[in-house]
Protein backbone atom coordinates (compact mmCIF):
# COMPACT_ATOMS: atom_id res chain seq x y z
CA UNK A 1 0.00 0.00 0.00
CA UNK A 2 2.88 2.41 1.04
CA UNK A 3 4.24 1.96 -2.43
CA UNK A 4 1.25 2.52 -4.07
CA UNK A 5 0.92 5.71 -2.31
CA UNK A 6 4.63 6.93 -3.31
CA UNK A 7 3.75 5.86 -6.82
CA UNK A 8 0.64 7.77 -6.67
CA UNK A 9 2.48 10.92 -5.60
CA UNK A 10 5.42 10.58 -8.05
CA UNK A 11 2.51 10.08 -11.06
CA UNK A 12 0.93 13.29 -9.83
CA UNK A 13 4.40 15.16 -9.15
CA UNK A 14 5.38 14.55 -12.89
CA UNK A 15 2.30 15.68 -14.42
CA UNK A 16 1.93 18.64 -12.44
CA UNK A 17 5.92 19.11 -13.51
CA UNK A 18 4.86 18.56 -17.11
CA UNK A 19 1.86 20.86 -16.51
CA UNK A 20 3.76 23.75 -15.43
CA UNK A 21 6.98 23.30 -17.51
CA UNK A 22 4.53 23.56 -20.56
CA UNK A 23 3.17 26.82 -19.35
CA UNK A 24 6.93 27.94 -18.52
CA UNK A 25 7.97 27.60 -22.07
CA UNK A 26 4.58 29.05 -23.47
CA UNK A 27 5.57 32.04 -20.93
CA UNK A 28 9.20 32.22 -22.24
CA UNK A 29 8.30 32.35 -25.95
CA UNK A 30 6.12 34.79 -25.48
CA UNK A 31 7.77 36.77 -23.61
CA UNK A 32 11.32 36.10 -25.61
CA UNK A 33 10.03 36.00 -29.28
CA UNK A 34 6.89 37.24 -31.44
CA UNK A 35 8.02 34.97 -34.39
CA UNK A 36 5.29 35.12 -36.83
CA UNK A 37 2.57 37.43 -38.31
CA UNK A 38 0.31 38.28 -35.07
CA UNK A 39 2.48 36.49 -32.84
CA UNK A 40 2.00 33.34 -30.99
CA UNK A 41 -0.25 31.12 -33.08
CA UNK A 42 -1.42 34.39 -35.11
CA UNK A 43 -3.73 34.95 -31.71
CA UNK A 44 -2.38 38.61 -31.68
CA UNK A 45 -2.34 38.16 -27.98
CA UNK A 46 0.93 39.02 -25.31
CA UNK A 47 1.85 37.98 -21.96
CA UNK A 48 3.84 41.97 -21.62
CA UNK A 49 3.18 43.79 -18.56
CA UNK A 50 5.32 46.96 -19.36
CA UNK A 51 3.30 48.40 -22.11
CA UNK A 52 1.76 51.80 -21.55
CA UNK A 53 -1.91 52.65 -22.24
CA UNK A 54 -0.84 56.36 -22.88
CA UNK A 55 2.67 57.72 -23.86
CA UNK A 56 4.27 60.68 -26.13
CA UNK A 57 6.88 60.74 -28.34
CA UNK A 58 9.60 61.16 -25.85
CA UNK A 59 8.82 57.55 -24.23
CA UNK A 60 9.81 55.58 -27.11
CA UNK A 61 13.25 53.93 -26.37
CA UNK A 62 14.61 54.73 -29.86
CA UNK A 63 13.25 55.32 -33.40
CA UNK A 64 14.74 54.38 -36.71
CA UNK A 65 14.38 54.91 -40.02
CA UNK A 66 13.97 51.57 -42.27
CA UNK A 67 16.20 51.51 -45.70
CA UNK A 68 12.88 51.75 -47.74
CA UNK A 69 8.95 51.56 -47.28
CA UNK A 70 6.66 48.17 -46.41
CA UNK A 71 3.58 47.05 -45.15
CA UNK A 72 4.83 43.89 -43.63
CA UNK A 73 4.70 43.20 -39.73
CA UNK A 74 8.29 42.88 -37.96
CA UNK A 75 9.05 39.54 -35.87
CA UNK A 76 11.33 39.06 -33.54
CA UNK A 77 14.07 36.63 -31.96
CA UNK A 78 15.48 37.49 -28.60
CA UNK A 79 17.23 40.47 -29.51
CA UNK A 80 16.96 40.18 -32.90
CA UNK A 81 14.15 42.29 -35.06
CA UNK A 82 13.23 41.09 -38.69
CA UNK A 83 11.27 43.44 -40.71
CA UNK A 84 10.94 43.35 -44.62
CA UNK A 85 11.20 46.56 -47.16
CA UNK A 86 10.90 47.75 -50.30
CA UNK A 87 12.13 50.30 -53.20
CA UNK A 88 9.71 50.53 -55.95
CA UNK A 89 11.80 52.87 -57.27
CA UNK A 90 15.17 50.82 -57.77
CA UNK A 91 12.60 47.44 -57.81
CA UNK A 92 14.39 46.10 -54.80
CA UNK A 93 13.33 43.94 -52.23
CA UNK A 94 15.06 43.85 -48.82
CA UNK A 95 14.97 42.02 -45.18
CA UNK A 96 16.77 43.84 -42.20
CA UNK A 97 17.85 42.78 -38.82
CA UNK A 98 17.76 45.41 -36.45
CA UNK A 99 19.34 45.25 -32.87
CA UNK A 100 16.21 45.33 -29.99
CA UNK A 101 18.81 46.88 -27.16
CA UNK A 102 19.47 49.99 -29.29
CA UNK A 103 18.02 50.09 -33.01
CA UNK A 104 20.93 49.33 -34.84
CA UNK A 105 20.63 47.71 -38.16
CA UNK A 106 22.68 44.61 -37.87
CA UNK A 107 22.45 43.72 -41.33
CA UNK A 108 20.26 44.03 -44.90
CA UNK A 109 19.96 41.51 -47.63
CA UNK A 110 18.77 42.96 -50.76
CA UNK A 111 17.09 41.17 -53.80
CA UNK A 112 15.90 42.03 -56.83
CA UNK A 113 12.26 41.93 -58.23
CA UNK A 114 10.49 43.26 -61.66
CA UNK A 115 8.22 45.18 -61.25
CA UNK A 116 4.80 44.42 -61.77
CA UNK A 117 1.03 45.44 -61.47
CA UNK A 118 -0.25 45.59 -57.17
CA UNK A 119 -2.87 46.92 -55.58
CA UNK A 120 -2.09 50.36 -54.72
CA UNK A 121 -2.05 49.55 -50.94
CA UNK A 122 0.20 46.54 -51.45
CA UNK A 123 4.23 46.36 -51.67
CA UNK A 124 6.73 43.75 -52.78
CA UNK A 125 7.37 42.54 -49.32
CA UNK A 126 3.71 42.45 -47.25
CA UNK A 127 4.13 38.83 -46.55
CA UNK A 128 5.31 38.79 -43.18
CA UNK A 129 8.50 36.40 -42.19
CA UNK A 130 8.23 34.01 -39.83
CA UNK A 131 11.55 33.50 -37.29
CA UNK A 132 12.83 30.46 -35.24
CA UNK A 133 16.77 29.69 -33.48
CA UNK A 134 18.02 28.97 -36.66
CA UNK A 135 17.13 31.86 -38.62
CA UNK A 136 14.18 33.85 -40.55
CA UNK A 137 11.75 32.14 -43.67
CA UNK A 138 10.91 34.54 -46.00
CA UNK A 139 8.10 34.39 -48.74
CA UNK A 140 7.93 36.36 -51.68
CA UNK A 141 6.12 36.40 -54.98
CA UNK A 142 5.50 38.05 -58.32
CA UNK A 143 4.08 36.52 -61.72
CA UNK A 144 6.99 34.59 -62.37
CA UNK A 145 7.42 33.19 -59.11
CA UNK A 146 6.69 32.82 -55.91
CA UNK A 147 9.70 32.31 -53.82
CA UNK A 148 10.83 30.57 -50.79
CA UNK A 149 14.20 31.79 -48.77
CA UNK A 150 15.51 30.54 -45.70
CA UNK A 151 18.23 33.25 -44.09
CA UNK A 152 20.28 32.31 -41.19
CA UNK A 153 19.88 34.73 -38.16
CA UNK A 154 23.06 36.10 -39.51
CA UNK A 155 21.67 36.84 -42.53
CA UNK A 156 23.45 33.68 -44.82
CA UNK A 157 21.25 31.96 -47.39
CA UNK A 158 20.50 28.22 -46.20
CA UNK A 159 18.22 27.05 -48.70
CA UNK A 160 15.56 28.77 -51.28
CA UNK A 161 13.32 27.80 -53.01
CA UNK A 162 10.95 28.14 -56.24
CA UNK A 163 7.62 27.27 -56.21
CA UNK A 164 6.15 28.16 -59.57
CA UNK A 165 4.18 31.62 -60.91
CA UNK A 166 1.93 33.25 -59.05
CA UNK A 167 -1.35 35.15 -60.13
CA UNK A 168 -3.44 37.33 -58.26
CA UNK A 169 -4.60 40.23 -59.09
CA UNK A 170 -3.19 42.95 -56.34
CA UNK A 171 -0.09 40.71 -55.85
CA UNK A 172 0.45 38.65 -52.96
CA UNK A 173 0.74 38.68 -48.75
CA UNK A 174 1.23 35.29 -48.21
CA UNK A 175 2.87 34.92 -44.94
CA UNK A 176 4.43 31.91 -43.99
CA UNK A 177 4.49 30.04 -40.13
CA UNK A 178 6.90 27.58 -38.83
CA UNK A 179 5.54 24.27 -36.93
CA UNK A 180 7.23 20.97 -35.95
CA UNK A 181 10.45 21.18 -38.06
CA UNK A 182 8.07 22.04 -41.05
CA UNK A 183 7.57 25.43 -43.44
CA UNK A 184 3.92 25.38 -44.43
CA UNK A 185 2.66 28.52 -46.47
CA UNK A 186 -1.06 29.09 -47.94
CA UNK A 187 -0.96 29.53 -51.80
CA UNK A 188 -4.27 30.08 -53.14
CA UNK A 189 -4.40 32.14 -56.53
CA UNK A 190 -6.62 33.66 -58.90
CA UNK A 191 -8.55 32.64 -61.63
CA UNK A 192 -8.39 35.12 -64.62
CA UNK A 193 -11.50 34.33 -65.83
CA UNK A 194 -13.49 35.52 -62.98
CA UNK A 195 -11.97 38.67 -63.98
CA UNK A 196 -12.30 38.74 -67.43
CA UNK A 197 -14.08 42.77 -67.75
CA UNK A 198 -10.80 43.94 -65.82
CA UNK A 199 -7.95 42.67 -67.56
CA UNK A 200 -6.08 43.64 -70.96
CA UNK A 201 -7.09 41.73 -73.73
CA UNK A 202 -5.02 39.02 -74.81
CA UNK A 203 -4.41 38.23 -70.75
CA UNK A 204 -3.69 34.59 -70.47
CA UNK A 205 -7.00 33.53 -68.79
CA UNK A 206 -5.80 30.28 -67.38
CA UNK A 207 -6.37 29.57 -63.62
CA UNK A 208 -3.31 29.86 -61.40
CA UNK A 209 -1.64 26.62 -59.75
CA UNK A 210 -3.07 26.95 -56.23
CA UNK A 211 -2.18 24.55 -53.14
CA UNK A 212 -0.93 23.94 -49.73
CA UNK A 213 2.48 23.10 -48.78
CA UNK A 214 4.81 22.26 -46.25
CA UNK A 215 8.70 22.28 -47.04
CA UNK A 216 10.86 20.85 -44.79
CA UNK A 217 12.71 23.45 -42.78
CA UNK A 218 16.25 22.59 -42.66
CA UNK A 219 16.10 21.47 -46.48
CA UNK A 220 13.71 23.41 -48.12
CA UNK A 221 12.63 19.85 -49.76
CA UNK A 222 8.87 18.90 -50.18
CA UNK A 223 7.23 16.99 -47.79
CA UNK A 224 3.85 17.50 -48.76
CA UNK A 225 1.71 19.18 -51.22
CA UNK A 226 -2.41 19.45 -51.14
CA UNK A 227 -3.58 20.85 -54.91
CA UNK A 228 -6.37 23.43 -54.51
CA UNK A 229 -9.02 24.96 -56.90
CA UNK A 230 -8.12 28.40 -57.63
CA UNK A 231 -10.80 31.45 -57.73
CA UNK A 232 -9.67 34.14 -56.17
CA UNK A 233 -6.10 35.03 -54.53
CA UNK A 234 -5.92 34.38 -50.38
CA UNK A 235 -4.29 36.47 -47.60
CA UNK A 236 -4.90 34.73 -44.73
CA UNK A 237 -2.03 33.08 -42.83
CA UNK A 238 -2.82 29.66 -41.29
CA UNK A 239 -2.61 28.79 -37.90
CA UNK A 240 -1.84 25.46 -35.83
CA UNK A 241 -5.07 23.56 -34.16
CA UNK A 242 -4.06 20.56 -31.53
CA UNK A 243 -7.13 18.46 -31.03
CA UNK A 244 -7.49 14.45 -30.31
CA UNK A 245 -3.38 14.00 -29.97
CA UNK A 246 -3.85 15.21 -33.63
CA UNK A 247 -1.46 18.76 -35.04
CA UNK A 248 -3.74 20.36 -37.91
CA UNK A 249 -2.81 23.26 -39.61
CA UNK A 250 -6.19 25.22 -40.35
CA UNK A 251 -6.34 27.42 -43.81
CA UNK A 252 -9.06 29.53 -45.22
CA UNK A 253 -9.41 30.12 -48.98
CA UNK A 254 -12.68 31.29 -51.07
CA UNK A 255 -12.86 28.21 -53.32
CA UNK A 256 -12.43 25.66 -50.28
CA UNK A 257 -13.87 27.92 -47.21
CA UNK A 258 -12.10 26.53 -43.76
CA UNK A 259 -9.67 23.21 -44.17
CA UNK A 260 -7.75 21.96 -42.04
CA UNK A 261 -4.77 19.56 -42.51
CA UNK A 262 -2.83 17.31 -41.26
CA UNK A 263 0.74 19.07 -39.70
CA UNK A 264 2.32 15.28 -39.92
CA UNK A 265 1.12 13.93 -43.37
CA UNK A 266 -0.27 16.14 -45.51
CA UNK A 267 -3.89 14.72 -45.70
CA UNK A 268 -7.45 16.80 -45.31
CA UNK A 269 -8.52 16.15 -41.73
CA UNK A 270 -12.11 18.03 -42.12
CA UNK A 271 -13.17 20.45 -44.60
CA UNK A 272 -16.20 22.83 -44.42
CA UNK A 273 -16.55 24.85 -48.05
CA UNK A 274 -19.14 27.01 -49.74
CA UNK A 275 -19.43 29.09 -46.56
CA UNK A 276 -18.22 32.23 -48.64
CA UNK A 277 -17.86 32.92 -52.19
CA UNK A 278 -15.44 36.15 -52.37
CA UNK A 279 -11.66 37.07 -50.71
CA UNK A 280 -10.67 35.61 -47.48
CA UNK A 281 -8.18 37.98 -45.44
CA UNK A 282 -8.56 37.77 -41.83
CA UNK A 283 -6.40 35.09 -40.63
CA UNK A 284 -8.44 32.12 -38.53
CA UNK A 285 -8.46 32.10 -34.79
CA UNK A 286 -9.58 29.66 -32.06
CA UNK A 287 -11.33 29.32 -29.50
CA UNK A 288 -11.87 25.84 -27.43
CA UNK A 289 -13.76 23.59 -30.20
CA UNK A 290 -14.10 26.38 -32.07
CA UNK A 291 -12.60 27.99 -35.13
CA UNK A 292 -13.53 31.23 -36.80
CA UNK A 293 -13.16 32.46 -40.69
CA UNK A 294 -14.62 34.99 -42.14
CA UNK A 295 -14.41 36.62 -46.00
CA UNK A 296 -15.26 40.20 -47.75
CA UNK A 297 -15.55 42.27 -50.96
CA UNK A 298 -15.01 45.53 -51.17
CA UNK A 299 -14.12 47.30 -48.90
CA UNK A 300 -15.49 45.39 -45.83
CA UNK A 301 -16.29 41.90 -44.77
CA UNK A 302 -19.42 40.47 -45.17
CA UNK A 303 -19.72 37.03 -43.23
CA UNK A 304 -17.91 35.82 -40.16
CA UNK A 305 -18.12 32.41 -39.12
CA UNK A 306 -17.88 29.91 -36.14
CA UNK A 307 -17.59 25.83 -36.91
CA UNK A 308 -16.39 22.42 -34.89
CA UNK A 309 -15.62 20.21 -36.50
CA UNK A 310 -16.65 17.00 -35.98
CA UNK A 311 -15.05 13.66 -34.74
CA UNK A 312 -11.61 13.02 -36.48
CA UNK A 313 -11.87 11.09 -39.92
CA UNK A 314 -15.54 12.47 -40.73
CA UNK A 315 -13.97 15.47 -42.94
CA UNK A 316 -17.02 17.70 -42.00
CA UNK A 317 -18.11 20.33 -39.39
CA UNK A 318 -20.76 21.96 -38.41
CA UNK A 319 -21.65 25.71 -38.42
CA UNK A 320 -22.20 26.91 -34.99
CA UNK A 321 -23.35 30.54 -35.71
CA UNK A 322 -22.47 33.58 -37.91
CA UNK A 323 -22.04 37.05 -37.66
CA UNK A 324 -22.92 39.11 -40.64
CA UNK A 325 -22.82 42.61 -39.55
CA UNK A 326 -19.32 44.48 -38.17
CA UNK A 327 -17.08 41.81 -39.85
CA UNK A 328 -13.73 42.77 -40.87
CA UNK A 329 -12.17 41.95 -44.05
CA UNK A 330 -8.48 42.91 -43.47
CA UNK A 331 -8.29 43.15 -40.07
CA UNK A 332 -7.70 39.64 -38.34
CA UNK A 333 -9.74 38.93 -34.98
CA UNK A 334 -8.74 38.55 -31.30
CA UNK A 335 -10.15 35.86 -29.03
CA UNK A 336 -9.51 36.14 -25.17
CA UNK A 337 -11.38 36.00 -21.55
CA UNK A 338 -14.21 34.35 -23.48
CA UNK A 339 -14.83 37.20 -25.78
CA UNK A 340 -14.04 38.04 -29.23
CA UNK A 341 -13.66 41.37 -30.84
CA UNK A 342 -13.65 42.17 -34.31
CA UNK A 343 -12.33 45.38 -35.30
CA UNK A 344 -13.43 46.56 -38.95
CA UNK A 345 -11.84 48.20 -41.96
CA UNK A 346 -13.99 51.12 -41.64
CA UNK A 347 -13.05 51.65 -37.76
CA UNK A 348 -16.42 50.01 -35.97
CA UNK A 349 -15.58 47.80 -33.42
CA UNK A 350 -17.72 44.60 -31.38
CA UNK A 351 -17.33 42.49 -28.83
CA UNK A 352 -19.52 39.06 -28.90
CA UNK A 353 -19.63 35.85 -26.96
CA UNK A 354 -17.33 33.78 -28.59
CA UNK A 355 -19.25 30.90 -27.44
CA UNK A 356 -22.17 32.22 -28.75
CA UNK A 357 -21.61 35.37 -30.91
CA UNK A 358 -24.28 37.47 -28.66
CA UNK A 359 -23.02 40.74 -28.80
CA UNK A 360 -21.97 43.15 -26.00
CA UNK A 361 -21.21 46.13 -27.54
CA UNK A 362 -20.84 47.43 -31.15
CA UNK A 363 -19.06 50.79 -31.50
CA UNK A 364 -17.18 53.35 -33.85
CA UNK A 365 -13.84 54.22 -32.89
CA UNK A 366 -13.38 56.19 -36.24
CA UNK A 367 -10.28 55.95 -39.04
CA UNK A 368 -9.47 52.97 -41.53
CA UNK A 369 -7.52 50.10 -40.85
CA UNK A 370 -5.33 47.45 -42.50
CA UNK A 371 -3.68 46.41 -39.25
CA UNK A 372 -4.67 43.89 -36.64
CA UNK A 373 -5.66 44.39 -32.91
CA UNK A 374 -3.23 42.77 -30.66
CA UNK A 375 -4.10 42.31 -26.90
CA UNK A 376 -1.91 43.32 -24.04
CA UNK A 377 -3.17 43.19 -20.33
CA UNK A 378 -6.68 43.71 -20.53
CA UNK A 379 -6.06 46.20 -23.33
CA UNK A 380 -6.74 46.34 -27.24
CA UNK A 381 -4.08 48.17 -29.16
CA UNK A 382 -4.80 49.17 -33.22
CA UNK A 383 -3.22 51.67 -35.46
CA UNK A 384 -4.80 53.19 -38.38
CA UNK A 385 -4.18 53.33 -41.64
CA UNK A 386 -3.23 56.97 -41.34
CA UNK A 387 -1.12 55.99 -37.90
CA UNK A 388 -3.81 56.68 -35.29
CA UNK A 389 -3.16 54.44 -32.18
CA UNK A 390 -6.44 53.30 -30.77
CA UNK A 391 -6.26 51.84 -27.02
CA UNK A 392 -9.47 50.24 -26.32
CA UNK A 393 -10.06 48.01 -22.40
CA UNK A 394 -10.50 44.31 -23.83
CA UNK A 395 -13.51 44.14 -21.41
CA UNK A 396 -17.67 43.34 -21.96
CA UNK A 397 -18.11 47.05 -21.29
CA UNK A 398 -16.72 49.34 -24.14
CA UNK A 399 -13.91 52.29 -23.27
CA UNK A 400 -11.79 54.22 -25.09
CA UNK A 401 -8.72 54.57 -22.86
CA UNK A 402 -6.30 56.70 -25.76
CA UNK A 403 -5.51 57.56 -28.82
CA UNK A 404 -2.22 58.68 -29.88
CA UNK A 405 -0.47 59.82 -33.39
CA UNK A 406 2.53 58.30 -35.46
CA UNK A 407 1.81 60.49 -38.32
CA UNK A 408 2.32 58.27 -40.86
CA UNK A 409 0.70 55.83 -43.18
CA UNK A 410 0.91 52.58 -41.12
CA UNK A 411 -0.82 49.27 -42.42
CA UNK A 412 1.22 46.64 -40.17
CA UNK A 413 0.19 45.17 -36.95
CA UNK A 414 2.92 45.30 -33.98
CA UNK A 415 5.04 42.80 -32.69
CA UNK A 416 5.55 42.33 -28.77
CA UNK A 417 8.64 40.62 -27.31
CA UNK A 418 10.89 40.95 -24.42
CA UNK A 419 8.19 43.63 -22.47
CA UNK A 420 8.58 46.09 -25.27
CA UNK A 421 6.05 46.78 -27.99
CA UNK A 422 7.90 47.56 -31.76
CA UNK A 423 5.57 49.42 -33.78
CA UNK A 424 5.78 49.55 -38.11
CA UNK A 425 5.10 52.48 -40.08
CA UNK A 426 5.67 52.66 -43.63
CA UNK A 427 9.36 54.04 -43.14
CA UNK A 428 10.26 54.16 -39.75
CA UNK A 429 9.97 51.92 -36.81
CA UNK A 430 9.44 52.37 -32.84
CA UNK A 431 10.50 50.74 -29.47
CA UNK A 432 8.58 51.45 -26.81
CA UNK A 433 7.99 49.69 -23.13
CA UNK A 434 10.87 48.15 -20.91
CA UNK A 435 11.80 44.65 -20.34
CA UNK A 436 10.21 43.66 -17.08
C-alpha cells in the first residue's frame, strides 16, 4: 500500500511538472520571441506587462528609419528584429535585422524583383516572415514566381526555393508560419476568368496553380503538397489547431472555405466549403472547439463564421453561428477571456460571446484600418491606416482609454517581445515599453 501511495504521488508530481513546464515555455516564448505574423499562433495576444496605455513621443526607447517603405509586420528573436522593405523605385526587395537593445541595423539583404502590377495599398514585401533559433523564412512572390528563402539569423542563405508563378490580381501577402520542423505557407491564386471585364485583352485567362504546402525546414525539400481549386487570390495566414493528440494546420481560402490539414502527413482532416464565395483575409483564430473564418468584398467583410468540427476522420463540421454585420475583411480577430472582438476596416468595433456570438457592444472608434488588434493586459491596441493608435479596455463594457499619433501611413500590426512593444510604419519603426 505504502508503495502505491509513493507511486501515486510521483505520477501526480510529474504531471503537475509537465503541466507547469509547458506553461513555462509558453511564458518564455512569449515573452522572448513574437516569431510570426500576429504572434504566438497568429492569436495577436501578449503575456507583456510593461506596455503603456498612454505615452508621447519622448517615451519611445529609440526610433529608426527603415532603408525603404513596407507594409509587412516585424518579428522578432530574442534580440533580434526582422522586418521586410521595399524600393519601388530601384525594384528592390530587402529584409533587415535590427538590434532590440538599441536600433541598430545589424544587417540588410537585398534582392531584386520586376516590377509588376499591385494593388495600390500593397508592396513587394507584405508577406510577413516568420523567425525560429536557426534563422528567418521569408516568402515572396511576383508573376513569375513565388519564392521561398531561408536566411540564417546572420543573414546567410541556407536554402531557397521556387515554387512556380503566381497570379493574383493585387499581388500577394502570403505569410508563412513555422511548426514541428516544417515550413507550411497558404498559396491560393486567382482565376483570370473571374476577372475577365478587368484585364487587358489578350491576358492569359488560365487559372493559377493553387495549393498547400509544407517544405521541410532545414532542407527546403517537399514533404507534402495538397492541390487546390483556384478562384480568387488568399491572404490569410494559417494557424496550428491541436485536437485528439492530432497537429492540424487550419487554412481559409474562397474556393475551399475553412480546411484543415494534417501538420504530420499532408492529408485533409475536415473540410467545411461554400461558406463564402469572395476574398478571405482575416487570418483564422480559435477558440476551445471552435474555429472562426470569415471573407469580404469591397471594402469590408461580409460574413464571419464559427464551426467544430466534428469527430476526427468524418472530414465535416458543423456551423455553430455567424455574424454578418461588423465583420472585418483585413483586419484579423482577437479571441480572449471568453470574448471576441472584431475590429473593422472602416473603424467600428464589437465584442460578442465567442461561445455564442451574442453581442456586448458594437461601436465606432473612427479611421481605416489594414492592421490587426493585438491584446496586451486587458487592453486592445490598433493603429490606423493613417497611424492613429487606438487603445481600447478588452472588457464586456466598451472604453476608449487613448488615442495617440505616429503620423504616418501605417498598415502593419505590432510585434511584442521581451516587455517592449515595436511598432511599423511605412518608413520608420518604434521601441517602446521596458523589459520587465
Amino acid at each position: 500500500m505504502g508503495n502505491q501511495n509513493i507511486m501515486k504521488r510521483l505520477i501526480v508530481t510529474f504531471f503537475v511538472t509537465l503541466f507547469a513546464s509547458g506553461f513555462f515555455m509558453r511564458g518564455a516564448e512569449e515573452k522572448n520571441e513574437w516569431t510570426r505574423f500576429r504572434g504566438p499562433n497568429g492569436s495577436g495576444i501578449s503575456g507583456a506587462q510593461t506596455i503603456p496605455i498612454k505615452w508621447t513621443a519622448k517615451e519611445y526607447n529609440w526610433t529608426i528609419k527603415l532603408p525603404g517603405d513596407g507594409s509587412s509586420s516585424p518579428v522578432v528573436w530574442r534580440e533580434k528584429l526582422f522586418v521586410t522593405c521595399n524600393d519601388r523605385k530601384k525594384s528592390i526587395r530587402s529584409i533587415v535585422c535590427v538590434n532590440t537593445t538599441g536600433g541598430k541595423i545589424n544587417w540588410r539583404s537585398d534582392y531584386p524583383v520586376k516590377r509588376h502590377r499591385l494593388h495600390r495599398d500593397n508592396d513587394f514585401t507584405s508577406a510577413t516572415p516568420c523567425v525560429d533559433e536557426h534563422g528567418v523564412i521569408l516568402a515572396w512572390s511576383s508573376p513569375e514566381q513565388l519564392l521561398v528563402t531561408a536566411l540564417s539569423l546572420d543573414g546567410e542563405k541556407m536554402w531557397q526555393r521556387e515554387l512556380g508563378p503566381y497570379k493574383g490580381l493585387h499581388g500577394s501577402s502570403n505569410s508563412p508560419i513555422l511548426a514541428e520542423g516544417l515550413v507550411v505557407l497558404a498559396n491560393d491564386q486567382m482565376d483570370p476568368r473571374r476577372f475577365a471585364w478587368h484585364l487587358p485583352k489578350g491576358t492569359n485567362m488560365d487559372p493559377g496553380k493553387s495549393f498547400l504546402i509544407a517544405l521541410d525546414r532545414k532542407t527546403g525539400k517537399t514533404r507534402w503538397k495538397v492541390d487546390r481549386r483556384s478562384e480568387l487570390a488568399g491572404y490569410a495566414t494559417p494557424c496550428i489547431r491541436r485536437s485528439g493528440g492530432r497537429t492540424e494546420v487550419v487554412f481559409t481560402s474562397t474556393a475551399h472555405g475553412i480546411t484543415a490539414v494534417d501538420l504530420k502527413s499532408g492529408r485533409i482532416s475536415w473540410e467545411i466549403d461554400k461558406i463564402w464565395d469572395d476574398r478571405t483575409v482575416s487570418s483564422p483564430q480559435l477558440f476551445g472547439d471552435l474555429v472562426f473564418g470569415s471573407f469580404g468584398k469591397g471594402l469590408s467583410g461580409q460574413r464571419l463564421v464559427a464551426v467544430r468540427p466534428e469527430k476526427p476522420g468524418s472530414r465535416k463540421g458543423e456551423l455553430v453561428y455567424d455574424i454578418r454585420r461588423g465583420v472585418p475583411l483585413v483586419p484579423s480577430f482577437v479571441v480572449k477571456d471568453d470574448l471576441l472582438y472584431l475590429w473593422t476596416d472602416s473603424g467600428i468595433v464589437t465584442c460578442v460571446d465567442a461561445a455564442t456570438g451574442n453581442k456586448h457592444w458594437r461601436e465606432r472608434v473612427g479611421g481605416e484600418y489594414y492592421s490587426s488588434p493585438i491584446w496586451i493586459k486587458g487592453r486592445l491596441y490598433c493603429i490606423s491606416k493613417h497611424g492613429q493608435i487606438v487603445v481600447l479596455a478588452a472588457s464586456r463594457k466598451f472604453e476608449v482609454l487613448a488615442r495617440m499619433e505616429l503620423s504616418e501611413k501605417t498598415f502593419a500590426t505590432p510585434a511584442v517581445a521581451n516587455g517592449v512593444m515595436y511598432l511599423r510604419t511605412q518608413s520608420r519603426l518604434y521601441s517602446l515599453g521596458k523589459e520587465p
